[in-house]
PDB file of N, CA and C in Angstrom:
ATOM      1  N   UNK A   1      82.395 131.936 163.026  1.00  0.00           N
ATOM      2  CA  UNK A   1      83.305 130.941 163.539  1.00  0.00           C
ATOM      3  C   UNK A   1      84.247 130.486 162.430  1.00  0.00           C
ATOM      4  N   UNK A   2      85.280 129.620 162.755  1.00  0.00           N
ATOM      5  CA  UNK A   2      86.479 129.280 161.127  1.00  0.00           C
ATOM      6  C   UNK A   2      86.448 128.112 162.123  1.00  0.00           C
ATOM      7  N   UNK A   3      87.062 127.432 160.908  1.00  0.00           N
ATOM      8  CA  UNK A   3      87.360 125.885 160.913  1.00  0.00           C
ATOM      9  C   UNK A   3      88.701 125.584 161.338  1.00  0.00           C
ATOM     10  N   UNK A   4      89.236 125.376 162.311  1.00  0.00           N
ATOM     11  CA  UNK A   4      90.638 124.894 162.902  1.00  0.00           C
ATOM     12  C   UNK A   4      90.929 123.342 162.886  1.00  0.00           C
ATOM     13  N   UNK A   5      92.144 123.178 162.355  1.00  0.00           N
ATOM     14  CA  UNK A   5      92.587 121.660 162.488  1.00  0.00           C
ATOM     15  C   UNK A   5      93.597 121.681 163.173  1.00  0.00           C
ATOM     16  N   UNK A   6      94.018 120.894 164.458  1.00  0.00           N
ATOM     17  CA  UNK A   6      94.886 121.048 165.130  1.00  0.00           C
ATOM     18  C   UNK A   6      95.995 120.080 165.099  1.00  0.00           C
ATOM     19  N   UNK A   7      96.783 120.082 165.721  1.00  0.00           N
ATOM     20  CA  UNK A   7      97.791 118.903 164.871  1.00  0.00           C
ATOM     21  C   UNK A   7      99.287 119.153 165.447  1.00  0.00           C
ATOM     22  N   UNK A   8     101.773 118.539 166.080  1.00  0.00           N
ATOM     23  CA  UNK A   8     103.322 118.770 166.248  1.00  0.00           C
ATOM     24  C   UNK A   8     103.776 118.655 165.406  1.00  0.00           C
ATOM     25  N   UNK A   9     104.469 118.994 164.697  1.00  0.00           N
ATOM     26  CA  UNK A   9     105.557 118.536 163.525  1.00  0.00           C
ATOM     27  C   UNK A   9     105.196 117.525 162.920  1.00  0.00           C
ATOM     28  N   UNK A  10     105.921 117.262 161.680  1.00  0.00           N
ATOM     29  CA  UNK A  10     105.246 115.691 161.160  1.00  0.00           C
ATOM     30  C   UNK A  10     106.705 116.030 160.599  1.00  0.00           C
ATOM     31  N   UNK A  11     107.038 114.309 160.514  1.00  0.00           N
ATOM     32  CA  UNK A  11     107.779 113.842 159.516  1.00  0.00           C
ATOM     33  C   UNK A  11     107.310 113.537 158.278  1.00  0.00           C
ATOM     34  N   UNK A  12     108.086 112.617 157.178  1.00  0.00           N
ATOM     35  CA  UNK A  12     107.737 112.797 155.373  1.00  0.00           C
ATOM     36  C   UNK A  12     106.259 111.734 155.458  1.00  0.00           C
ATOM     37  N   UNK A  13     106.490 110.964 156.262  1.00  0.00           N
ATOM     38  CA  UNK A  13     105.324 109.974 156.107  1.00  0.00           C
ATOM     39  C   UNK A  13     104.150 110.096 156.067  1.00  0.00           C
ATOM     40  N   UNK A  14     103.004 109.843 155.723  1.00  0.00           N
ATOM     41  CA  UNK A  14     101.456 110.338 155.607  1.00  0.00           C
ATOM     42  C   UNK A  14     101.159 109.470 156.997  1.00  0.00           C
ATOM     43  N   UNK A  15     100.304 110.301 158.004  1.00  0.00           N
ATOM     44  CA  UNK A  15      99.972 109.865 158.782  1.00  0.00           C
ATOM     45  C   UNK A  15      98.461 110.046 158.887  1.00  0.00           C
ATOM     46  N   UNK A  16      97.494 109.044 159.502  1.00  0.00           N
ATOM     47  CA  UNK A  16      95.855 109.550 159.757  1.00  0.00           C
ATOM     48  C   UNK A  16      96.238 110.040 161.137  1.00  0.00           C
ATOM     49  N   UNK A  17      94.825 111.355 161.016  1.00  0.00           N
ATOM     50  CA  UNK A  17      95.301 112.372 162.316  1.00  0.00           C
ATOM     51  C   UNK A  17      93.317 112.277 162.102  1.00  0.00           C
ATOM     52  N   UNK A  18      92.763 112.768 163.076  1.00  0.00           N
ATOM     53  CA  UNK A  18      91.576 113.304 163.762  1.00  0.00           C
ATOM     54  C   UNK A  18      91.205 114.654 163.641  1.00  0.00           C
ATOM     55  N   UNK A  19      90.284 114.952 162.959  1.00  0.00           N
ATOM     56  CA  UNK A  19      90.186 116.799 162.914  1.00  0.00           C
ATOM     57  C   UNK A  19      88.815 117.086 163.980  1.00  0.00           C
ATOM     58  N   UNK A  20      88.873 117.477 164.881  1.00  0.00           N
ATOM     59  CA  UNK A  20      87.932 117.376 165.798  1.00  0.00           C
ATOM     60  C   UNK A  20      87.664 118.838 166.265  1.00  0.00           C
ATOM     61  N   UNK A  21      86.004 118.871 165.809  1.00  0.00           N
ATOM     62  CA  UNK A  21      85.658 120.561 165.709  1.00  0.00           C
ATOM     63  C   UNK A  21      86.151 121.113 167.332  1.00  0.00           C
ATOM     64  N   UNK A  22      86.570 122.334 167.799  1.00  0.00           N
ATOM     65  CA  UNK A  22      86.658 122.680 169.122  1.00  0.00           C
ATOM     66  C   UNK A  22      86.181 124.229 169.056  1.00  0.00           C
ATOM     67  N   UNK A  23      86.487 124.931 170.214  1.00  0.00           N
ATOM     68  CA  UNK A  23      85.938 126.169 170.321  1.00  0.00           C
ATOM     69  C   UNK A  23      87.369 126.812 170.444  1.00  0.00           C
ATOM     70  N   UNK A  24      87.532 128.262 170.094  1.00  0.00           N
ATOM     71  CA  UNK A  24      88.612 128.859 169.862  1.00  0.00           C
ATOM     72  C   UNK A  24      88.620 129.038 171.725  1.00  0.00           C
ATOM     73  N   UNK A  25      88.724 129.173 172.475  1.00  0.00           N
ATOM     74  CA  UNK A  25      89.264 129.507 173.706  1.00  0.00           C
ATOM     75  C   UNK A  25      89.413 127.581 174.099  1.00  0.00           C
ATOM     76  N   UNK A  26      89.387 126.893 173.823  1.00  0.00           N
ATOM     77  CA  UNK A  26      90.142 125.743 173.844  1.00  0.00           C
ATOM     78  C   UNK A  26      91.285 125.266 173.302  1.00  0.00           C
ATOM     79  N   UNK A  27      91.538 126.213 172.293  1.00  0.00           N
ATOM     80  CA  UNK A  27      93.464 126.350 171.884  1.00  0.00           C
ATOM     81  C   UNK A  27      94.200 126.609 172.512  1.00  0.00           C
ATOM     82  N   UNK A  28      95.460 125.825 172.923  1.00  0.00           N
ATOM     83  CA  UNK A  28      96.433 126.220 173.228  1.00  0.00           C
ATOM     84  C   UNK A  28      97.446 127.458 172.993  1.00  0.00           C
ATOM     85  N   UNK A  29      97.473 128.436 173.682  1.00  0.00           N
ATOM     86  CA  UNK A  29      98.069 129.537 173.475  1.00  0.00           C
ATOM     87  C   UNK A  29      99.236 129.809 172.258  1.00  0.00           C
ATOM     88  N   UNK A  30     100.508 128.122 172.610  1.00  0.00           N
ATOM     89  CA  UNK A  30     101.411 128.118 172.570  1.00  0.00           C
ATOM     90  C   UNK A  30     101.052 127.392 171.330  1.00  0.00           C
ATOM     91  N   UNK A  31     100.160 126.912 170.306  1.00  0.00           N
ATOM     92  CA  UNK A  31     100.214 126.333 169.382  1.00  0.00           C
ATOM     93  C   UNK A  31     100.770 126.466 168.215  1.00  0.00           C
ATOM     94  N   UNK A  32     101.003 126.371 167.243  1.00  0.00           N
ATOM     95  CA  UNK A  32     101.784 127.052 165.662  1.00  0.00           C
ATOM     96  C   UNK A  32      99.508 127.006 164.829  1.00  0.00           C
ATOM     97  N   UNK A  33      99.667 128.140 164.425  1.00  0.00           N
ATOM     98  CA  UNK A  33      98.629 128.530 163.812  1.00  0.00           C
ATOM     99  C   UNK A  33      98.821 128.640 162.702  1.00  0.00           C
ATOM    100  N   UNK A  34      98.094 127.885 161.282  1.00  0.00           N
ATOM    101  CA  UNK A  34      98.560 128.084 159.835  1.00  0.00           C
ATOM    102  C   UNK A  34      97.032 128.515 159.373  1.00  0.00           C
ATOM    103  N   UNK A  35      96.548 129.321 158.301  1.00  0.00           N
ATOM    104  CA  UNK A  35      95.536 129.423 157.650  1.00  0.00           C
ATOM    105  C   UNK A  35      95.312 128.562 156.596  1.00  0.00           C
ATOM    106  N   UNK A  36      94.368 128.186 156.451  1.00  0.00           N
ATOM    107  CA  UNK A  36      94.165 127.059 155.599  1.00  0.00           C
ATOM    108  C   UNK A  36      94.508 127.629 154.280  1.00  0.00           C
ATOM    109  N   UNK A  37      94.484 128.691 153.884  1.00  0.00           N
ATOM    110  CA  UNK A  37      95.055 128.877 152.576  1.00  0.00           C
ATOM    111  C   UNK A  37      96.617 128.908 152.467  1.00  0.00           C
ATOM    112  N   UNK A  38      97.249 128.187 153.577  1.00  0.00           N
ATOM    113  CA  UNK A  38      98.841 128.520 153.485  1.00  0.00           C
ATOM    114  C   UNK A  38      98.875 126.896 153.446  1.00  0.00           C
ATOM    115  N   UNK A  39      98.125 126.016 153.360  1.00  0.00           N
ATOM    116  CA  UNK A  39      98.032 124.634 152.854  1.00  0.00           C
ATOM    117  C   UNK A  39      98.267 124.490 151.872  1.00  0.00           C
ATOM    118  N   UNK A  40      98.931 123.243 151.038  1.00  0.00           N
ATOM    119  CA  UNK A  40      99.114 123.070 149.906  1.00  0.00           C
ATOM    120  C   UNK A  40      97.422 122.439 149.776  1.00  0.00           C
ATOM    121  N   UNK A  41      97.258 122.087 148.057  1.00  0.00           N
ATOM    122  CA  UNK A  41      95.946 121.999 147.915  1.00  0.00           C
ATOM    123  C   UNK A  41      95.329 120.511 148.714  1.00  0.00           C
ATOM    124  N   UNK A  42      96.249 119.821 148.451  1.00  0.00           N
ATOM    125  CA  UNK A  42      96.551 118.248 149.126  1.00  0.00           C
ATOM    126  C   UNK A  42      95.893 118.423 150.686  1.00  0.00           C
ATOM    127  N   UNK A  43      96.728 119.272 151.347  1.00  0.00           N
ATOM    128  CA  UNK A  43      96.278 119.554 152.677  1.00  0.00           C
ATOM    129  C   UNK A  43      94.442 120.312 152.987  1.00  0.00           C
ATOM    130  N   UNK A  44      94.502 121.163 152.192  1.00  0.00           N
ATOM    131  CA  UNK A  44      93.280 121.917 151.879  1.00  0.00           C
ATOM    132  C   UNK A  44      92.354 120.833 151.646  1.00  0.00           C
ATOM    133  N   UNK A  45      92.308 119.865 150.842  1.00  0.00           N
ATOM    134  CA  UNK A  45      91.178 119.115 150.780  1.00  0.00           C
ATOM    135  C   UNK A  45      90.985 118.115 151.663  1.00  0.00           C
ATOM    136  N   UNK A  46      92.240 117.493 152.275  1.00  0.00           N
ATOM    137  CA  UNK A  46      92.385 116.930 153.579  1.00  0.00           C
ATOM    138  C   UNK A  46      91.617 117.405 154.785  1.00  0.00           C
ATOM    139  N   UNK A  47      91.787 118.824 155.043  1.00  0.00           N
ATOM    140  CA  UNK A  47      90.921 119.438 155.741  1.00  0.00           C
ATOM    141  C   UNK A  47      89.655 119.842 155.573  1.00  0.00           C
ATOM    142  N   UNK A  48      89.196 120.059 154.514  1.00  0.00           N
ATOM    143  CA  UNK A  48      87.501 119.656 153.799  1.00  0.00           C
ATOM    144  C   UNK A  48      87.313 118.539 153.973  1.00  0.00           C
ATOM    145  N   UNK A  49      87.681 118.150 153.554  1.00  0.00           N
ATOM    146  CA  UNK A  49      87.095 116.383 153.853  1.00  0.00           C
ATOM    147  C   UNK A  49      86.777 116.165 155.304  1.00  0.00           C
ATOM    148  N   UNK A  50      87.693 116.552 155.900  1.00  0.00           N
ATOM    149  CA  UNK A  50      87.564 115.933 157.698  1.00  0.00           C
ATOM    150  C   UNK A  50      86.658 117.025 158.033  1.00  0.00           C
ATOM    151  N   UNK A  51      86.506 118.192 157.858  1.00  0.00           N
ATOM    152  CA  UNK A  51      85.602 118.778 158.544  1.00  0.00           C
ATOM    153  C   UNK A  51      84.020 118.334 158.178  1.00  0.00           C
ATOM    154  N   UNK A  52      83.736 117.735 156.926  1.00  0.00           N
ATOM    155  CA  UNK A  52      82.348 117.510 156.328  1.00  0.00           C
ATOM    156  C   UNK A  52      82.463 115.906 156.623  1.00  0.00           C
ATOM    157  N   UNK A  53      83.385 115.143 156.954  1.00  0.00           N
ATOM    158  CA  UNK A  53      83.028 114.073 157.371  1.00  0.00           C
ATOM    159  C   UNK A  53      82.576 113.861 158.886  1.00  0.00           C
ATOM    160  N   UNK A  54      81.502 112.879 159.337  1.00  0.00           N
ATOM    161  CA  UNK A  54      81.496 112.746 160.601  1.00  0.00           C
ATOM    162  C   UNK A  54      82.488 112.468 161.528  1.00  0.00           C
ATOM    163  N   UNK A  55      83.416 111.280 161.026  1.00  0.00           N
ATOM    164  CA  UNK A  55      83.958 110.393 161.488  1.00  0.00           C
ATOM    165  C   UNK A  55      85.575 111.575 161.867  1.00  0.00           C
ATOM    166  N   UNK A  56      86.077 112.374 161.083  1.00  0.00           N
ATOM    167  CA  UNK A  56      87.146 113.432 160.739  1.00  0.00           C
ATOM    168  C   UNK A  56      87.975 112.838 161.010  1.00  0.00           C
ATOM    169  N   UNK A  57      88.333 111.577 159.976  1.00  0.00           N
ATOM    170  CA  UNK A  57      89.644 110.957 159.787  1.00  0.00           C
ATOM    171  C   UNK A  57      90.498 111.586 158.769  1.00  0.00           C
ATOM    172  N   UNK A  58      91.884 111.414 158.683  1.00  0.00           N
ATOM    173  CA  UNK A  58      91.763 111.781 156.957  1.00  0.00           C
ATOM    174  C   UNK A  58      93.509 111.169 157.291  1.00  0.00           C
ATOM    175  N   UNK A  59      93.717 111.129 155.893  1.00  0.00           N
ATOM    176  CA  UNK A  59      95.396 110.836 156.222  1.00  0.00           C
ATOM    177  C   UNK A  59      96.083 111.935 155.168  1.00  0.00           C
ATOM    178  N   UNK A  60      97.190 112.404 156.051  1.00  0.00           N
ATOM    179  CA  UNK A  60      97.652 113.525 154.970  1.00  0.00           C
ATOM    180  C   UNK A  60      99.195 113.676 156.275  1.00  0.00           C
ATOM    181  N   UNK A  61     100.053 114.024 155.890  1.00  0.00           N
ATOM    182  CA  UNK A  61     101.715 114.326 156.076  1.00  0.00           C
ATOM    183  C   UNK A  61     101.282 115.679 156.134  1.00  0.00           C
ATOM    184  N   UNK A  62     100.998 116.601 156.047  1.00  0.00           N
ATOM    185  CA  UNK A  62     100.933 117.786 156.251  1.00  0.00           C
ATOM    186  C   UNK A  62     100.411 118.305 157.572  1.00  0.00           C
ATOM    187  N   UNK A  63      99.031 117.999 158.316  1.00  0.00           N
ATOM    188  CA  UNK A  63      98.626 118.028 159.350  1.00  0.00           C
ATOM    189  C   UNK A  63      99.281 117.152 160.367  1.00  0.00           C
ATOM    190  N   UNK A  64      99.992 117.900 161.278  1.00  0.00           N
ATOM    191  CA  UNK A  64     100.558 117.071 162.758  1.00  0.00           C
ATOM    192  C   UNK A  64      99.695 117.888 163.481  1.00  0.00           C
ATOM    193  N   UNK A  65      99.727 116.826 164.317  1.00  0.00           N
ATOM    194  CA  UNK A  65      98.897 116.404 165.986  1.00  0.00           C
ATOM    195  C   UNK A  65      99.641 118.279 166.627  1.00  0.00           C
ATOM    196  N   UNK A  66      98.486 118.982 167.568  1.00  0.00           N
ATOM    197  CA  UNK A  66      98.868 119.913 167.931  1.00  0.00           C
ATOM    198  C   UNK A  66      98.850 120.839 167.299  1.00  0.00           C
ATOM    199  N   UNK A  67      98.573 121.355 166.269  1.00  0.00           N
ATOM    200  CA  UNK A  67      98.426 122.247 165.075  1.00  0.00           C
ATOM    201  C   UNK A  67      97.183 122.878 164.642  1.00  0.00           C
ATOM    202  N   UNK A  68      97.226 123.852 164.749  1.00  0.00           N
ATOM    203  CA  UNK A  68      96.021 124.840 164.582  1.00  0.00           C
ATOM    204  C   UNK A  68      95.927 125.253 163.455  1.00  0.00           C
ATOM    205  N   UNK A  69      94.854 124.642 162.528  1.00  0.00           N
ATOM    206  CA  UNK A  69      94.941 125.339 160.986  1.00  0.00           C
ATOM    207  C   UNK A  69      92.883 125.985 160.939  1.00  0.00           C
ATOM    208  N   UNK A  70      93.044 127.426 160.496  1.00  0.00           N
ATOM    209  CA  UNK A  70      91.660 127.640 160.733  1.00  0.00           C
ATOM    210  C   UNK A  70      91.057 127.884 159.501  1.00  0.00           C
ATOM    211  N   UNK A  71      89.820 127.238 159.541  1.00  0.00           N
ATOM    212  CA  UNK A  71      89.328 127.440 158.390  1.00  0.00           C
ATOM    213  C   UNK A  71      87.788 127.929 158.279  1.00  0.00           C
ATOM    214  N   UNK A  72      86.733 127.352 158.824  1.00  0.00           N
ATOM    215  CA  UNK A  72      85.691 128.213 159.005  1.00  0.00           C
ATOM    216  C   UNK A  72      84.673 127.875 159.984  1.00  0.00           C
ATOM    217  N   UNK A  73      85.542 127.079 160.412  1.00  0.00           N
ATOM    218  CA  UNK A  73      84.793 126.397 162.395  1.00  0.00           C
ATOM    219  C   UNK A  73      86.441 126.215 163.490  1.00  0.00           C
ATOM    220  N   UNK A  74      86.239 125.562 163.853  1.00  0.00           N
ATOM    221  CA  UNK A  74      87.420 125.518 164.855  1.00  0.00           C
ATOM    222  C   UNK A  74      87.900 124.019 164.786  1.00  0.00           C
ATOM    223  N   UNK A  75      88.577 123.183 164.616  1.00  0.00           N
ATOM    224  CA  UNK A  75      88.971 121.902 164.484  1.00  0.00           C
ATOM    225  C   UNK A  75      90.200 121.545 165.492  1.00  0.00           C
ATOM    226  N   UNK A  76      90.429 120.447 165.800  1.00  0.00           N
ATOM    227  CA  UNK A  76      91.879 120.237 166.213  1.00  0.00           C
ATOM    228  C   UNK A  76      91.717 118.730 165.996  1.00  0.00           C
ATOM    229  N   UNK A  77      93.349 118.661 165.318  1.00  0.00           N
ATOM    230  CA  UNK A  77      94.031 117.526 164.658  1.00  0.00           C
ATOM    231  C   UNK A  77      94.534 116.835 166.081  1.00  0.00           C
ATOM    232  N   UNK A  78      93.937 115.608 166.184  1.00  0.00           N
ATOM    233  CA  UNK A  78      94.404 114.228 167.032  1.00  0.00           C
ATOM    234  C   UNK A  78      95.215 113.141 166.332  1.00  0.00           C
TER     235      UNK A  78
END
């Protein structure tokens, strides 16, 4: 399985988003898909963090709402 964070566009501002584990046939077809190694490191640990936290808050400008970033479970950014 890989880790997905899902997430629309973001503007410059740091926003808290939700990384919420899901199953890959619960993605949206039409989503923008990034690999977590095409994260800057900022983002990369943003997304570690939320996946090993319970709660999968995190605040980071890089992850928008709607966005599929996979990493080694399935996630999606709220």
């Amino acid at each position: 399985m890989s880790r997905t964070a899902r997430g629309s566009r973001h503007d410059e501002s740091t926003a808290d988003v939700t990384v919420v584990r899901t199953g890959a046939a619960d993605i949206d077809p039409d989503a923008t898909v990034r690999h977590y190694d095409q994260l800057s490191e900022r983002g990369q640990r943003a997304v570690a963090a939320a996946a090993e936290s319970e709660r999968g808050r995190v605040r980071d400008a890089e992850l928008s709402v709607g966005e599929v970033v996979r990493f080694t479970d399935y996630y999606v950014v709220r």
